[in-house]
Protein backbone atom coordinates (compact mmCIF):
# COMPACT_ATOMS: atom_id res chain seq x y z
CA UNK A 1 0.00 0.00 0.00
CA UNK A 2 0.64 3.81 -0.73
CA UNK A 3 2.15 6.17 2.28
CA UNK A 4 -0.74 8.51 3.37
CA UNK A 5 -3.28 7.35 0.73
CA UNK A 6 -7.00 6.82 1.98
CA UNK A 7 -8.26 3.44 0.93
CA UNK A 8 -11.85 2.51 0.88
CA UNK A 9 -13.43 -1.12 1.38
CA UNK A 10 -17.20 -2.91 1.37
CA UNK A 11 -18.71 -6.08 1.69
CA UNK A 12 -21.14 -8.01 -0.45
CA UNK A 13 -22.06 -11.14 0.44
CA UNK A 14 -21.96 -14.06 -2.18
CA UNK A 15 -22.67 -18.01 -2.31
CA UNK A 16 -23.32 -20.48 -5.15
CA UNK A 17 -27.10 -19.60 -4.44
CA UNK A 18 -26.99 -15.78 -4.40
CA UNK A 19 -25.53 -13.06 -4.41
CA UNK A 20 -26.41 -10.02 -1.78
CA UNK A 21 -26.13 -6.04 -2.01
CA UNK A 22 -22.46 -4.10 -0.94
CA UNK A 23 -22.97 -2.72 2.85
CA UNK A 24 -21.93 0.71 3.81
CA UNK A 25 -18.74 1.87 2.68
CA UNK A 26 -15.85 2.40 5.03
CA UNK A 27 -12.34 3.92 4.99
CA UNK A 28 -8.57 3.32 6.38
CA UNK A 29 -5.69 5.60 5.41
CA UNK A 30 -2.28 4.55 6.04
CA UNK A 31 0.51 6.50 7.96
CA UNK A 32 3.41 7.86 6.61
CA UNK A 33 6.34 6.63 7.18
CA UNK A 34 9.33 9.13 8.97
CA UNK A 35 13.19 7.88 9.59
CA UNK A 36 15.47 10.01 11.76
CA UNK A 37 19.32 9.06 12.17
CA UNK A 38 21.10 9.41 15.94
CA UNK A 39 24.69 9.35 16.15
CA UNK A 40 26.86 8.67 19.47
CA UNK A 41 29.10 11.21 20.31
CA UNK A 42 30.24 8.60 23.83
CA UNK A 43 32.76 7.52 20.77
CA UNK A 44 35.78 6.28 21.19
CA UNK A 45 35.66 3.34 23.43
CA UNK A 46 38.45 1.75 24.12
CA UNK A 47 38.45 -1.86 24.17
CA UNK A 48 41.44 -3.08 26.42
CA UNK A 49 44.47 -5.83 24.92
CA UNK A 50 44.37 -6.72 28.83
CA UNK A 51 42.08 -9.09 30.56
CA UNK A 52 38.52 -10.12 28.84
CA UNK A 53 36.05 -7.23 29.17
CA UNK A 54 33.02 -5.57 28.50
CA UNK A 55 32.39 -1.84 27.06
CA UNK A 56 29.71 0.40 26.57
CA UNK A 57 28.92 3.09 24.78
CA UNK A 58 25.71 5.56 24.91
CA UNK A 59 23.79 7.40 22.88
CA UNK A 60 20.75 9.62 24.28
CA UNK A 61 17.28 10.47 22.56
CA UNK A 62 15.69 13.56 24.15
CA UNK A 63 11.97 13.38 22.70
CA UNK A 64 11.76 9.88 20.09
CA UNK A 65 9.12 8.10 18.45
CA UNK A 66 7.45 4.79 18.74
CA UNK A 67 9.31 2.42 16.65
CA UNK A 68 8.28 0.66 14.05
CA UNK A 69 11.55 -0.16 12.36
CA UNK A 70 15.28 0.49 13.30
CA UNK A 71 18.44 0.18 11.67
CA UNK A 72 22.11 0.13 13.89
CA UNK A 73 25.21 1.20 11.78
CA UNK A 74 28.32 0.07 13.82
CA UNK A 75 32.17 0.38 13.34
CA UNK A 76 34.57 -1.20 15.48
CA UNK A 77 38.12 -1.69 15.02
CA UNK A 78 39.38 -4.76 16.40
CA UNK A 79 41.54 -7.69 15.62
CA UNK A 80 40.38 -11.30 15.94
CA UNK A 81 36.89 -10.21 15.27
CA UNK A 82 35.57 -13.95 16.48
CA UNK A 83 36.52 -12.42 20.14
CA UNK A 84 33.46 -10.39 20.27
CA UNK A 85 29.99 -10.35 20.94
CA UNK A 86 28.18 -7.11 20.15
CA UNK A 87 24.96 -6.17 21.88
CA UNK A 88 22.48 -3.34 21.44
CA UNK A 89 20.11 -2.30 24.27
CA UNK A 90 17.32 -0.33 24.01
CA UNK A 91 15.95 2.29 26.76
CA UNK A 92 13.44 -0.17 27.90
CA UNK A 93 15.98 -2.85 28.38
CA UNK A 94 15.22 -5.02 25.44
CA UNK A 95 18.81 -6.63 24.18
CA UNK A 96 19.29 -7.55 20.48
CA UNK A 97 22.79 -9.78 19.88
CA UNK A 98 23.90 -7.71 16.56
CA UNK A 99 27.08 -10.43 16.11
CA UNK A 100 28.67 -13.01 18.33
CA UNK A 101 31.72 -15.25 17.61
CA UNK A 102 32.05 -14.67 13.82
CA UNK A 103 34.57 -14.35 10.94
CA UNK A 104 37.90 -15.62 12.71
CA UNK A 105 41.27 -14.14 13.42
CA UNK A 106 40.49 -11.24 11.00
CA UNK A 107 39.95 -7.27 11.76
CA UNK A 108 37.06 -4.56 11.84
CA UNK A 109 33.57 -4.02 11.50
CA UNK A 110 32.29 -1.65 9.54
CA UNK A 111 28.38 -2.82 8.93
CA UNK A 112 24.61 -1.66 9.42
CA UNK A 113 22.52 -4.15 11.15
CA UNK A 114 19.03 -4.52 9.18
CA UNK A 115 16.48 -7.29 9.26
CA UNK A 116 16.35 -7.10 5.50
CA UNK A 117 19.98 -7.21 4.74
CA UNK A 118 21.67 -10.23 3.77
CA UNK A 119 22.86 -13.04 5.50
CA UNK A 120 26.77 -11.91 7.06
CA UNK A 121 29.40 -13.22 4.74
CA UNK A 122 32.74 -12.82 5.98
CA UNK A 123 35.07 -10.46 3.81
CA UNK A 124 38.63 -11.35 2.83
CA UNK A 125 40.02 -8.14 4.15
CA UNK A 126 39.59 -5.77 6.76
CA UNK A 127 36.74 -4.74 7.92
CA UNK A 128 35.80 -8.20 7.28
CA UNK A 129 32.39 -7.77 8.48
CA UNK A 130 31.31 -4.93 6.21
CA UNK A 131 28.01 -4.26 4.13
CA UNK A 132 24.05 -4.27 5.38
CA UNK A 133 23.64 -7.65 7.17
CA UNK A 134 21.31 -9.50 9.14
CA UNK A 135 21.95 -9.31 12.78
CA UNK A 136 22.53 -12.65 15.23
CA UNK A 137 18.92 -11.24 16.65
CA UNK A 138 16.05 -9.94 15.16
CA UNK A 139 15.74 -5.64 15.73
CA UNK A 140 11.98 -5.91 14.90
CA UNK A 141 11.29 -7.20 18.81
CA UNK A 142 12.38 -3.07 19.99
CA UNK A 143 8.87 -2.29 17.95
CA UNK A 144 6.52 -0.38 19.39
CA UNK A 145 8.37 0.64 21.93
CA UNK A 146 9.71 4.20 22.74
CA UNK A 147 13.29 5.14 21.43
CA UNK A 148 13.09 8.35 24.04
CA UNK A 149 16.09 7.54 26.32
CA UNK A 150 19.76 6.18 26.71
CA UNK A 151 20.75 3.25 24.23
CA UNK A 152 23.57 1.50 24.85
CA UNK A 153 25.91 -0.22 22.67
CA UNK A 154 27.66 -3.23 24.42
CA UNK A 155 30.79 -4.84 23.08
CA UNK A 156 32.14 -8.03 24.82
CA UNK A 157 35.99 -9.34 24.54
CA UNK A 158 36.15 -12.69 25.80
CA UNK A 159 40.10 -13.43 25.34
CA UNK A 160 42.72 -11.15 26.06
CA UNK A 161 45.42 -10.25 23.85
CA UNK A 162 43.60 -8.30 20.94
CA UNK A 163 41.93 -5.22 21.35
CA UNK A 164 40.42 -1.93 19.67
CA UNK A 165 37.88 0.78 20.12
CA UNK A 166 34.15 1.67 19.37
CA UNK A 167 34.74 4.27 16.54
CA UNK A 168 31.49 5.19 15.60
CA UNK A 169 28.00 3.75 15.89
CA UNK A 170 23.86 5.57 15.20
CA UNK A 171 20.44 4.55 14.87
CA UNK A 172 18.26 4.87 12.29
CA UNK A 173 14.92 5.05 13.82
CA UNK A 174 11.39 4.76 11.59
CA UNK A 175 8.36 5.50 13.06
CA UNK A 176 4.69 5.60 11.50
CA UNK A 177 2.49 9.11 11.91
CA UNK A 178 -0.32 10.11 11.53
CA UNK A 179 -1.12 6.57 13.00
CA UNK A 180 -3.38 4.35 11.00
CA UNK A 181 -6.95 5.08 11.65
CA UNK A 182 -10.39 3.75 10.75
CA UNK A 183 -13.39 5.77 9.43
CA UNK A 184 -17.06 4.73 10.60
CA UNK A 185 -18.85 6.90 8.57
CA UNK A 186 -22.61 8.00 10.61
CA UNK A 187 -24.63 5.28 9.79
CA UNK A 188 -28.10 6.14 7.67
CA UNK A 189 -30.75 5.49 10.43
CA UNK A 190 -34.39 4.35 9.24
CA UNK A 191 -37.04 2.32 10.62
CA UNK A 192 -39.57 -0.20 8.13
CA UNK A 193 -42.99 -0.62 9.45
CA UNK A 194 -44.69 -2.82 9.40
CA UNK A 195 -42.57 -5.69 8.71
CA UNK A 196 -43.36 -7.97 7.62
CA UNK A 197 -45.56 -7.18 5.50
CA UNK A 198 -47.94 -7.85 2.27
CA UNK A 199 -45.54 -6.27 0.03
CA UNK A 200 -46.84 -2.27 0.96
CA UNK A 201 -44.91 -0.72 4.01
CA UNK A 202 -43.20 2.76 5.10
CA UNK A 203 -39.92 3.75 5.06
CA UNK A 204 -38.97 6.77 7.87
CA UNK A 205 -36.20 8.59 8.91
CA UNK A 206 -35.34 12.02 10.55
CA UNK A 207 -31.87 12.22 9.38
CA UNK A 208 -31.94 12.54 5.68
CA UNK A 209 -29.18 14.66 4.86
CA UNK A 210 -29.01 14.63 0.73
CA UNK A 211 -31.59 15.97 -1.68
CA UNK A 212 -32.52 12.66 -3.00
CA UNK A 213 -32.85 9.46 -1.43
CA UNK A 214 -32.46 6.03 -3.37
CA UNK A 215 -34.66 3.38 -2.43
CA UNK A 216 -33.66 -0.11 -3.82
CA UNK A 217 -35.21 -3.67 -3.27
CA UNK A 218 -33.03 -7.47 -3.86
CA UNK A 219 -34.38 -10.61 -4.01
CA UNK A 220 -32.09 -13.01 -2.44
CA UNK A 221 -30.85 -13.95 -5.66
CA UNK A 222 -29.43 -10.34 -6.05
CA UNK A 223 -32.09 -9.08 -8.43
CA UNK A 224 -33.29 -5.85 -8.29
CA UNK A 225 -37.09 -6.37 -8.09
CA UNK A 226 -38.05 -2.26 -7.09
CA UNK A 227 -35.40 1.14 -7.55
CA UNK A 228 -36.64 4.44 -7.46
CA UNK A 229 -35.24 7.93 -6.00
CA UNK A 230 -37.46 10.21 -3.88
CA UNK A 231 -36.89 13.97 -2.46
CA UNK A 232 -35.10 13.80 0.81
CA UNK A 233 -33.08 16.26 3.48
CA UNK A 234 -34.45 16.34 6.97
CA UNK A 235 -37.46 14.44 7.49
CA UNK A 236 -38.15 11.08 4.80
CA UNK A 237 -41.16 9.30 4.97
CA UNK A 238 -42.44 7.07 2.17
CA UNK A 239 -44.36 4.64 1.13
CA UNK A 240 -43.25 1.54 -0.77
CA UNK A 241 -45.83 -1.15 -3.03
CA UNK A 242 -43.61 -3.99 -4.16
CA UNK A 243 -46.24 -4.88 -6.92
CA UNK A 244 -46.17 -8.90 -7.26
CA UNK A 245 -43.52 -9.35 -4.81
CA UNK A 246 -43.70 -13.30 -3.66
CA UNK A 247 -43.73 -14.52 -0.26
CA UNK A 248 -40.06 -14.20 0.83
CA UNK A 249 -37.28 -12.58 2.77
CA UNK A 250 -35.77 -9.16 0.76
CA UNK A 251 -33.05 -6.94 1.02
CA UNK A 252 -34.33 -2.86 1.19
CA UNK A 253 -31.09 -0.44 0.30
CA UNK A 254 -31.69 3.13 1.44
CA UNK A 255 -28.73 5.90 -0.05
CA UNK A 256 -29.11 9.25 0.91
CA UNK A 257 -25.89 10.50 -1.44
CA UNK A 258 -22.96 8.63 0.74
CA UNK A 259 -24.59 6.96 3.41
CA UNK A 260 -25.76 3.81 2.86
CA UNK A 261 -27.92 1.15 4.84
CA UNK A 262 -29.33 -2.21 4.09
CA UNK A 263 -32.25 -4.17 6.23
CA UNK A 264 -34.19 -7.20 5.72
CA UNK A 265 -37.69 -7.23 5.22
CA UNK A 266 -39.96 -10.08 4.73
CA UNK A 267 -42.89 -10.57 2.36
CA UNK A 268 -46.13 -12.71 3.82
């Protein structure tokens, strides 16, 4: 579907017997969708050569969204890559394992993290985890929740003797607005008296709000057996003769010029 584009939608019902009238119309638009980027600036981090450890580094989001998609673009240098396990957290607390154990005694990252990139493929050089890529963890469980607040990127080195730094790392957050929302339009209110009846029965309604009024009448095979317009705005009342109508349940359409309502009526 289209960004901000209004889409309508109606039912008819339909069997191998029959086929019924469309109900009231109703609408849905969809949201458009807005991407920000948030860069650290808690850069560099230096990841020690020493004894196995764990580093963070922050990046804060004064007034965010609610998520509905986010990206993480992420460079670290560091030799023996396979040494690390990298690890976003969200301001709720939600973790997401971007990369863990991977690609060997080689150097660098240099990658965005994207459910819809491809599947990591280690490079033959340095960074040798470069590209869009799929992270170890799926980023679509931080949607719907808030990105206002401190995100933390987490970098784990599990052997000591190679080190690095966090050089860089953002967010690319995507949110939806206006939100999706659903339409009811005012329904067309009437009343049918009596019913059932012979065939010869008033239609009434105080809320007629278009200058003519379309009065239809379906078998239950979907044929049109009476369709004629009268004068309408504020008060309707008329009377309908369904001339030779058999015994039977019908279907009595009423459309004042966008609202539209269908009852049953039965036939004696």
């Amino acid at each position: 579907m289209l960004q901000s584009t209004t889409y309508y939608w109606r039912v008819r019902p339909n069997n191998t017997l029959c086929t019924g009238v469309y109900g009231n119309a109703f609408q849905f638009q969809t949201g458009q969708i807005n991407c920000a980027t948030s860069t650290s600036t808690n850069i560099p981090v230096t990841i020690s050569t020493g004894a196995p450890s764990t580093v963070n580094s922050t990046l804060s989001i004064a007034s965010g969204v609610t998520i509905a998609d986010v990206n993480a673009y992420v460079r670290i240098n560091h030799s023996y890559v396979e040494d690390l396990t990298v690890t976003l957290i969200s301001p709720a607390g939600t973790e997401i394992q971007l990369l863990s154990g991977v690609c060997g005694d080689l150097n660098n990252i240099n990658a965005t993290f994207d459910d819809g990139g491809a599947t990591l493929v280690c490079a033959g050089g340095a960074p040798v985890v470069t590209g869009t890529i799929k992270p170890s963890q799926s980023l679509s469980a931080l949607n719907g929740e808030s990105s206002t607040g401190t995100w933390t990127l987490r970098v784990q080195d599990a052997v000591q003797g190679d080190g690095g730094s966090i050089q860089q790392w953002n967010l690319n957050i995507c949110s939806v607005g206006p939100a999706l929302g659903l339409d009811t339009p005012e329904a067309l209110t009437f009343s049918v008296y009596p019913n059932p009846s012979n065939g010869f029965f008033t239609i009434q309604s105080d809320k007629v709000t278009s200058a003519k009024v379309d009065v239809m009448v379906y078998d239950m095979q979907g044929r049109t057996i009476f369709n004629r317009s009268f004068d309408g705005e504020g008060a309707f009342r008329q009377d309908i003769r369904l001339d030779n109508a058999q015994a039977g349940v019908y279907l009595l359409s009423l459309n004042d010029g966008g609202r539209k309502t269908v009852k049953r009526i039965v036939v004696e």
